[in-house]
C-alpha atoms as a PDB file:
ATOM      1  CA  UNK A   1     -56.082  -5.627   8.589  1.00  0.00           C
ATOM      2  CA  UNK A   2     -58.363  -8.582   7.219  1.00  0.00           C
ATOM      3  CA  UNK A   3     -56.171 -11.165   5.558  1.00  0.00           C
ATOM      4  CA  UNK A   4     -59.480 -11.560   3.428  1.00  0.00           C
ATOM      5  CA  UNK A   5     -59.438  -9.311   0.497  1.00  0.00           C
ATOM      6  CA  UNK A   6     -62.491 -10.652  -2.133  1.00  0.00           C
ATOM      7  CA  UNK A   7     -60.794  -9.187  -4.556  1.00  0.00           C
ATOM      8  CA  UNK A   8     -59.437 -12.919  -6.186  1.00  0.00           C
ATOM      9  CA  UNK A   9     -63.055 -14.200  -5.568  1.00  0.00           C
ATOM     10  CA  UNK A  10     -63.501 -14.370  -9.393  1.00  0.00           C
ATOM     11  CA  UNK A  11     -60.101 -15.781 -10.066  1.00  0.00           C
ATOM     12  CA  UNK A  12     -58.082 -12.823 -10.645  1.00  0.00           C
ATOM     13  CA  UNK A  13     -54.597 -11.298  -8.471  1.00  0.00           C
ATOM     14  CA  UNK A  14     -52.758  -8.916  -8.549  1.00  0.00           C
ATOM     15  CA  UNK A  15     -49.139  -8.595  -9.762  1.00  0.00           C
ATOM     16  CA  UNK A  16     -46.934  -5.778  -7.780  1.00  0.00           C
ATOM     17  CA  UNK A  17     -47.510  -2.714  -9.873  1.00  0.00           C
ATOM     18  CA  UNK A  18     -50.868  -3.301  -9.869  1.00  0.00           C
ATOM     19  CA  UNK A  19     -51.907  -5.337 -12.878  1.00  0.00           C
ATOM     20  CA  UNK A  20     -54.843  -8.157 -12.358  1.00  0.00           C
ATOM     21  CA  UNK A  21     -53.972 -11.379 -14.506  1.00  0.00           C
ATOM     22  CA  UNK A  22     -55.417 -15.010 -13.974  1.00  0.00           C
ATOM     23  CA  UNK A  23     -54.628 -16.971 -11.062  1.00  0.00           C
ATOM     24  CA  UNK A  24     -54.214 -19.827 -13.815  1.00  0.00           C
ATOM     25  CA  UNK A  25     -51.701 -17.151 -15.123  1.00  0.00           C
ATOM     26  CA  UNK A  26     -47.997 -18.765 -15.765  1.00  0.00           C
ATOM     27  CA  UNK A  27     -46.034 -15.794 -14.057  1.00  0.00           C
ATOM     28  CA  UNK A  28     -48.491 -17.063 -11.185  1.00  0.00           C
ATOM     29  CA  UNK A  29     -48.308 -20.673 -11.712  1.00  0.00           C
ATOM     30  CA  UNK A  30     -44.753 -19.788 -11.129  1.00  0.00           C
ATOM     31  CA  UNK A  31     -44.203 -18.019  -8.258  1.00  0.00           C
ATOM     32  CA  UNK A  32     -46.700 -20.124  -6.539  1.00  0.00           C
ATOM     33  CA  UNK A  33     -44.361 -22.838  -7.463  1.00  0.00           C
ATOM     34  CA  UNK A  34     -41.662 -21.047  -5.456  1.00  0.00           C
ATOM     35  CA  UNK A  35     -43.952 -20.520  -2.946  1.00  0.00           C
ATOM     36  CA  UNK A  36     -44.512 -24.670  -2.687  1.00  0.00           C
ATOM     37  CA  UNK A  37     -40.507 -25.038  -2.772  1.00  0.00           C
ATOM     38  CA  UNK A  38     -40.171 -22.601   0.318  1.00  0.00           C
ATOM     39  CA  UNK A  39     -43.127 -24.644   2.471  1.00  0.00           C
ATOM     40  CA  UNK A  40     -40.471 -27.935   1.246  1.00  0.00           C
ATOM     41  CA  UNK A  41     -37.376 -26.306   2.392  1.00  0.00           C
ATOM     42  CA  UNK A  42     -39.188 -25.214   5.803  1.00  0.00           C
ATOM     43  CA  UNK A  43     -40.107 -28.530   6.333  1.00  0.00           C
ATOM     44  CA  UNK A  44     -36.644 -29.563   5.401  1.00  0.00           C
ATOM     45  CA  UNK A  45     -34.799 -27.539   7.780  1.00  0.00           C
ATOM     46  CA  UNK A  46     -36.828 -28.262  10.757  1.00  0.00           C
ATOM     47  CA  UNK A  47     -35.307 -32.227  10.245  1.00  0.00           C
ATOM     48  CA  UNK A  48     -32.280 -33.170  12.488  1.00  0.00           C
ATOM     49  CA  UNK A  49     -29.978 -31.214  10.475  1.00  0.00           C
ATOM     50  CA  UNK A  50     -26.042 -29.587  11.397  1.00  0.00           C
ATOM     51  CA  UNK A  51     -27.162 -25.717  12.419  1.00  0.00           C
ATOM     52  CA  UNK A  52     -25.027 -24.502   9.530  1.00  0.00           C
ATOM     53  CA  UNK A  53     -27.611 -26.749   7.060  1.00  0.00           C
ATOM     54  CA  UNK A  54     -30.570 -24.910   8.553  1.00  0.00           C
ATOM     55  CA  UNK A  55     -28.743 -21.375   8.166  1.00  0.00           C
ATOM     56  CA  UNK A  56     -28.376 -22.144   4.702  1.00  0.00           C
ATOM     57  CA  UNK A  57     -31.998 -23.478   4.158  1.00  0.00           C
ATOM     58  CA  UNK A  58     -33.072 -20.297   6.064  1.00  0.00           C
ATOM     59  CA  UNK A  59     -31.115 -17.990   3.756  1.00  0.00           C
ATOM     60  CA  UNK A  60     -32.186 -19.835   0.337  1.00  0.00           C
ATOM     61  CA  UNK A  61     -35.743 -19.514   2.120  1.00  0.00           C
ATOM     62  CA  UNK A  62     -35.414 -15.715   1.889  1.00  0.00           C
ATOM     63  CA  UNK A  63     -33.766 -16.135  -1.369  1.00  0.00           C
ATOM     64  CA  UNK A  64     -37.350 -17.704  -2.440  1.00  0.00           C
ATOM     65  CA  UNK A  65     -38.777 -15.133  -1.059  1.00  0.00           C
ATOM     66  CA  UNK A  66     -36.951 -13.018  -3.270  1.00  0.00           C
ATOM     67  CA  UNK A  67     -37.321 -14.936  -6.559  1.00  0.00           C
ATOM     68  CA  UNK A  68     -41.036 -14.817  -5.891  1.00  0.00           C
ATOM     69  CA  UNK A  69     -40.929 -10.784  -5.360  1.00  0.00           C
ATOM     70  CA  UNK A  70     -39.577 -11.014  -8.813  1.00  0.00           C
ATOM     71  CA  UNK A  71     -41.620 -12.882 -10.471  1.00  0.00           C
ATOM     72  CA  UNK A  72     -44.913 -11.508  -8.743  1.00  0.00           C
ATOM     73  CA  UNK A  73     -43.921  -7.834 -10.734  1.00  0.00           C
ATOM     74  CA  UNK A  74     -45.852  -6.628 -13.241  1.00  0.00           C
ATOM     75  CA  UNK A  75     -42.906  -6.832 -17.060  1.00  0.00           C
ATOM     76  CA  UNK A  76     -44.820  -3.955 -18.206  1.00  0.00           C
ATOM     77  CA  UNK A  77     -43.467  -1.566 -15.495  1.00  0.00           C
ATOM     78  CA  UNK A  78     -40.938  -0.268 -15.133  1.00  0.00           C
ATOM     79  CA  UNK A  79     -38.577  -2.480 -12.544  1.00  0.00           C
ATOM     80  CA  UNK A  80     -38.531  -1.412  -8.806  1.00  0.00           C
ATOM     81  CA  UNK A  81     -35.064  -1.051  -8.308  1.00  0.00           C
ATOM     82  CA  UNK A  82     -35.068  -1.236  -4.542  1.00  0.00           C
ATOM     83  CA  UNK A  83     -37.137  -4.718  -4.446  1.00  0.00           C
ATOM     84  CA  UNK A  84     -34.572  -7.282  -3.402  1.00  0.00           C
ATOM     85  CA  UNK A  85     -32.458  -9.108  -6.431  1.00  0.00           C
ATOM     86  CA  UNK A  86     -30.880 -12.487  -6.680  1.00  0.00           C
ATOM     87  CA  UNK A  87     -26.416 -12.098  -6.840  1.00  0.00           C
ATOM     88  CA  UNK A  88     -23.901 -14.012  -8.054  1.00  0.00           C
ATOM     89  CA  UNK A  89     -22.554 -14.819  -4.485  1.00  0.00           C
ATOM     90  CA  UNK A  90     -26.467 -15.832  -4.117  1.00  0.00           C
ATOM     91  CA  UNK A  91     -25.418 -18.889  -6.827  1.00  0.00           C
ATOM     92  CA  UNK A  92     -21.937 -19.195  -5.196  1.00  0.00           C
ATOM     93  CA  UNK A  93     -22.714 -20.197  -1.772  1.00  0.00           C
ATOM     94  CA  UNK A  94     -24.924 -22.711  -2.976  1.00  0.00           C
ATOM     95  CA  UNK A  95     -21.775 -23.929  -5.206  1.00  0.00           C
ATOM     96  CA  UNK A  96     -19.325 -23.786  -2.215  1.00  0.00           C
ATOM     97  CA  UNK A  97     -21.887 -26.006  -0.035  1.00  0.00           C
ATOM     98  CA  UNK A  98     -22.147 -28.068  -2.318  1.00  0.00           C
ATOM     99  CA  UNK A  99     -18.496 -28.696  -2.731  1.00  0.00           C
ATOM    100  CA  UNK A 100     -18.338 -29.124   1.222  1.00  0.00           C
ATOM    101  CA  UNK A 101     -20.436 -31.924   0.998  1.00  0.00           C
ATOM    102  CA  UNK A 102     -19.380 -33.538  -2.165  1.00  0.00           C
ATOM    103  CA  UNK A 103     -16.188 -33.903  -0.631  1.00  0.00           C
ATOM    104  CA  UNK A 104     -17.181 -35.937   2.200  1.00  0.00           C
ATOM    105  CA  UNK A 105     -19.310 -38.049  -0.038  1.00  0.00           C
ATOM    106  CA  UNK A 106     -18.572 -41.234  -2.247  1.00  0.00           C
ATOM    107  CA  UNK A 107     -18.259 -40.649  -5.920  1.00  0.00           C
ATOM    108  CA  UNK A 108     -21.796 -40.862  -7.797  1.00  0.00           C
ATOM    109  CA  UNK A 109     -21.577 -43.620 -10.201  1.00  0.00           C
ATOM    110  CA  UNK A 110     -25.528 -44.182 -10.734  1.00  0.00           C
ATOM    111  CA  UNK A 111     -28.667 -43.574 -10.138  1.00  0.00           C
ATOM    112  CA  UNK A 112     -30.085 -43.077  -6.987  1.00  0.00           C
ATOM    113  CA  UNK A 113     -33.891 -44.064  -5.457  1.00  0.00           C
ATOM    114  CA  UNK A 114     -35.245 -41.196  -3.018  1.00  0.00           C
ATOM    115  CA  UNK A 115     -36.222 -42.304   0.115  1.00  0.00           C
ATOM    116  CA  UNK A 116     -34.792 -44.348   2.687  1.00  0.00           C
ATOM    117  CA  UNK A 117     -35.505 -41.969   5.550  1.00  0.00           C
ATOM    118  CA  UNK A 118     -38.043 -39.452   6.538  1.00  0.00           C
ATOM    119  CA  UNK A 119     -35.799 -36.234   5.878  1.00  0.00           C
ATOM    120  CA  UNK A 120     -34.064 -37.894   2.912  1.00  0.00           C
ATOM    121  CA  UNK A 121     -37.522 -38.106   1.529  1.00  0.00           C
ATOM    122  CA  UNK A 122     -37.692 -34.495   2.403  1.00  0.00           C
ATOM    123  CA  UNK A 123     -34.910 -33.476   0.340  1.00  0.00           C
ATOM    124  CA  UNK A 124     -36.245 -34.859  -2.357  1.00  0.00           C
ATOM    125  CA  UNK A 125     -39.555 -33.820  -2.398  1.00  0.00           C
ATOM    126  CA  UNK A 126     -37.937 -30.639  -2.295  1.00  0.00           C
ATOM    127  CA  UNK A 127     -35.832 -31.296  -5.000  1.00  0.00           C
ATOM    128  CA  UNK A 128     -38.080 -31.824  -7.598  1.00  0.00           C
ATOM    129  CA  UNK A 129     -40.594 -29.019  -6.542  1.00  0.00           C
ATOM    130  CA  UNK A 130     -37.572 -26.990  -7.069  1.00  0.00           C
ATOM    131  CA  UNK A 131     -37.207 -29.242 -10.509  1.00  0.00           C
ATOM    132  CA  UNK A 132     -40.527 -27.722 -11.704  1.00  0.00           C
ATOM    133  CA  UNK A 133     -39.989 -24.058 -10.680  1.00  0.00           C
ATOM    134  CA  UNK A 134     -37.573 -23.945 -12.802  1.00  0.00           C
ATOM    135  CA  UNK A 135     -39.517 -25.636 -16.307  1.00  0.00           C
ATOM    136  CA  UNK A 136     -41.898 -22.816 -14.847  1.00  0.00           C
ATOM    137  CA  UNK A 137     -39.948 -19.973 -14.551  1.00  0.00           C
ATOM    138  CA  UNK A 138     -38.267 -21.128 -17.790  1.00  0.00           C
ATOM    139  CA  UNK A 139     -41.356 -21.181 -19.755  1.00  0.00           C
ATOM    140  CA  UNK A 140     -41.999 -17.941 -18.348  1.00  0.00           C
ATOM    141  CA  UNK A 141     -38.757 -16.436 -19.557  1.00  0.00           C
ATOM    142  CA  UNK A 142     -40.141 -17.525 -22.996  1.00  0.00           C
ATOM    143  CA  UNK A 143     -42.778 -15.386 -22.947  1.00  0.00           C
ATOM    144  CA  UNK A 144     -41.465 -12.550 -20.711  1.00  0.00           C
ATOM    145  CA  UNK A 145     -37.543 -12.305 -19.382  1.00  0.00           C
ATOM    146  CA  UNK A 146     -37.000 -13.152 -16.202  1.00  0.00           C
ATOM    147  CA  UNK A 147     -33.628 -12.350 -14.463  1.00  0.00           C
ATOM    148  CA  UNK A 148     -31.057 -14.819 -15.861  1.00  0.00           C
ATOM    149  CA  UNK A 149     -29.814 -14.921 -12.039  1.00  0.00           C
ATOM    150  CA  UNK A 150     -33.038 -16.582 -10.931  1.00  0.00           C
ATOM    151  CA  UNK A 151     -32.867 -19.301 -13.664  1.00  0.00           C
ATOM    152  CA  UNK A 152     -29.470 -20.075 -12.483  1.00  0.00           C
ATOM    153  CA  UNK A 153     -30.278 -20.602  -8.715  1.00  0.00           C
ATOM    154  CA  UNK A 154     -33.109 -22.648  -8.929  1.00  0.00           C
ATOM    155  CA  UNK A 155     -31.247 -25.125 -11.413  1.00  0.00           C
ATOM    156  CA  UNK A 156     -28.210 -24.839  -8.216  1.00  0.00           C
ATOM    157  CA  UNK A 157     -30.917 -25.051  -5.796  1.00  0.00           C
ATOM    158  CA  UNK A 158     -31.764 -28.211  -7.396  1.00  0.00           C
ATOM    159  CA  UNK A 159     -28.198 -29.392  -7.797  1.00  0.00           C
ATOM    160  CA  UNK A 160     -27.585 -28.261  -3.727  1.00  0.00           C
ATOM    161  CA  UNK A 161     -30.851 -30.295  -2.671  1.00  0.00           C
ATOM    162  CA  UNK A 162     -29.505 -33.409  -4.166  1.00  0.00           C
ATOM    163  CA  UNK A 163     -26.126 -33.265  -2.799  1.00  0.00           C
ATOM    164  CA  UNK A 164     -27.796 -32.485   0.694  1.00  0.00           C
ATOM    165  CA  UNK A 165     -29.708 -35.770   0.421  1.00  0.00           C
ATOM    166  CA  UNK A 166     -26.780 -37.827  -0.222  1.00  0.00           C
ATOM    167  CA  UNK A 167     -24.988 -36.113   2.986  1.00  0.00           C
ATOM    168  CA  UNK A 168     -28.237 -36.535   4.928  1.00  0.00           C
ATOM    169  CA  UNK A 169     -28.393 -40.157   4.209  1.00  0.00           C
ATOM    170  CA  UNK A 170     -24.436 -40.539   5.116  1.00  0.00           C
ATOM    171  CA  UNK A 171     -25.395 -38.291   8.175  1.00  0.00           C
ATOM    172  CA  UNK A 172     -28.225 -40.829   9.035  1.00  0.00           C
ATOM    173  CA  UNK A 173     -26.240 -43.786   7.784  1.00  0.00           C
ATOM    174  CA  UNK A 174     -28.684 -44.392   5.494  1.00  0.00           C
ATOM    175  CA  UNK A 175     -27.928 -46.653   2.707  1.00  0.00           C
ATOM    176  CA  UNK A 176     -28.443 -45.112  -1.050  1.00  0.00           C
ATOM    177  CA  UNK A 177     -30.900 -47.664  -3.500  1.00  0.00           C
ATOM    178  CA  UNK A 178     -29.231 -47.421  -6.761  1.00  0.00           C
ATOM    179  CA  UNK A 179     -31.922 -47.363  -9.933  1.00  0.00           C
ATOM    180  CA  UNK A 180     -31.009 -50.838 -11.136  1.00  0.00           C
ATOM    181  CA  UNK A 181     -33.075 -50.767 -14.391  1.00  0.00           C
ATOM    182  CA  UNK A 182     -34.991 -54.416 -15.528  1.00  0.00           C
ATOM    183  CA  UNK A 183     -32.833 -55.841 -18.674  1.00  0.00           C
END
């Protein structure tokens, strides 16, 4: 099989059920954007990480994977009830993680800079791809509902991606910039 189709040569795709719609479509724009985010979180999990940190990344990697199965079907079919879904325990894990690492960290009393090392920088990036997913998929549920589930990971994606930096940068013993603003 060719991965060469011709078919989008005129800047059209098609959504699963069939449906051609814009490539500059926002149910596209969208899952693209989820598509970005998993490339990030690849690239994140192949830094010097704990092996339970790159299980997780793995597993929200195939949770993006899932997201972007739901968003790539057509709302004017009916809904393929054996595609793959987003759970509660799906939000949960990210939650518990989360909690893990907060605990080991120093309370957050401002802002902080991204950056300071390589992977850091990673996280970040990462973060704020996952940032704009979510405005995406948002504005998407505007026009068309999308699974209240999704919305809710990404925003704890985001949430889990910033706690990860801080505990990479303790990992590293990298020292957090705070955002001191000009007076």
């Amino acid at each position: 099989m060719k991965i060469y189709t011709k078919t989008g040569d005129k800047g059209q795709t098609a959504l699963i059920g069939g449906r051609r719609v814009s490539k500059a479509d926002l149910r596209i724009d969208a899952y693209g954007t989820v598509d970005e985010l998993n490339s990030w979180i690849g690239l994140l999990r192949d830094q010097p990480l704990y092996t339970e940190t790159k299980d997780l990344l793995q597993e929200i990697q195939d949770r993006l994977f899932t997201i972007g199965t739901e968003l790539a079907m057509d709302p004017e079919k009916t809904p393929n009830r054996s595609m793959p879904a987003i759970v509660p325990n799906d939000v949960t894990l990210l939650e518990q993680a989360m909690d893990t690492m907060d605990a080991e960290l120093p309370q957050l009393r401002a802002f902080i800079l991204p950056g300071g090392h390589e992977a850091v920088s990673f996280c970040h990036l990462a973060r704020t791809v996952c940032r704009r997913a979510e405005r995406l998929v948002t504005a998407l549920n505007d026009e068309s509902p999308v699974d209240e589930l999704v919305l809710q990971y990404l925003n704890r994606l985001s949430d889990y991606l910033f706690v990860l930096s801080r505990k990479m940068a303790q990992d590293l013993n990298v020292t957090e910039v705070v955002w001191k603003p000009r007076t």
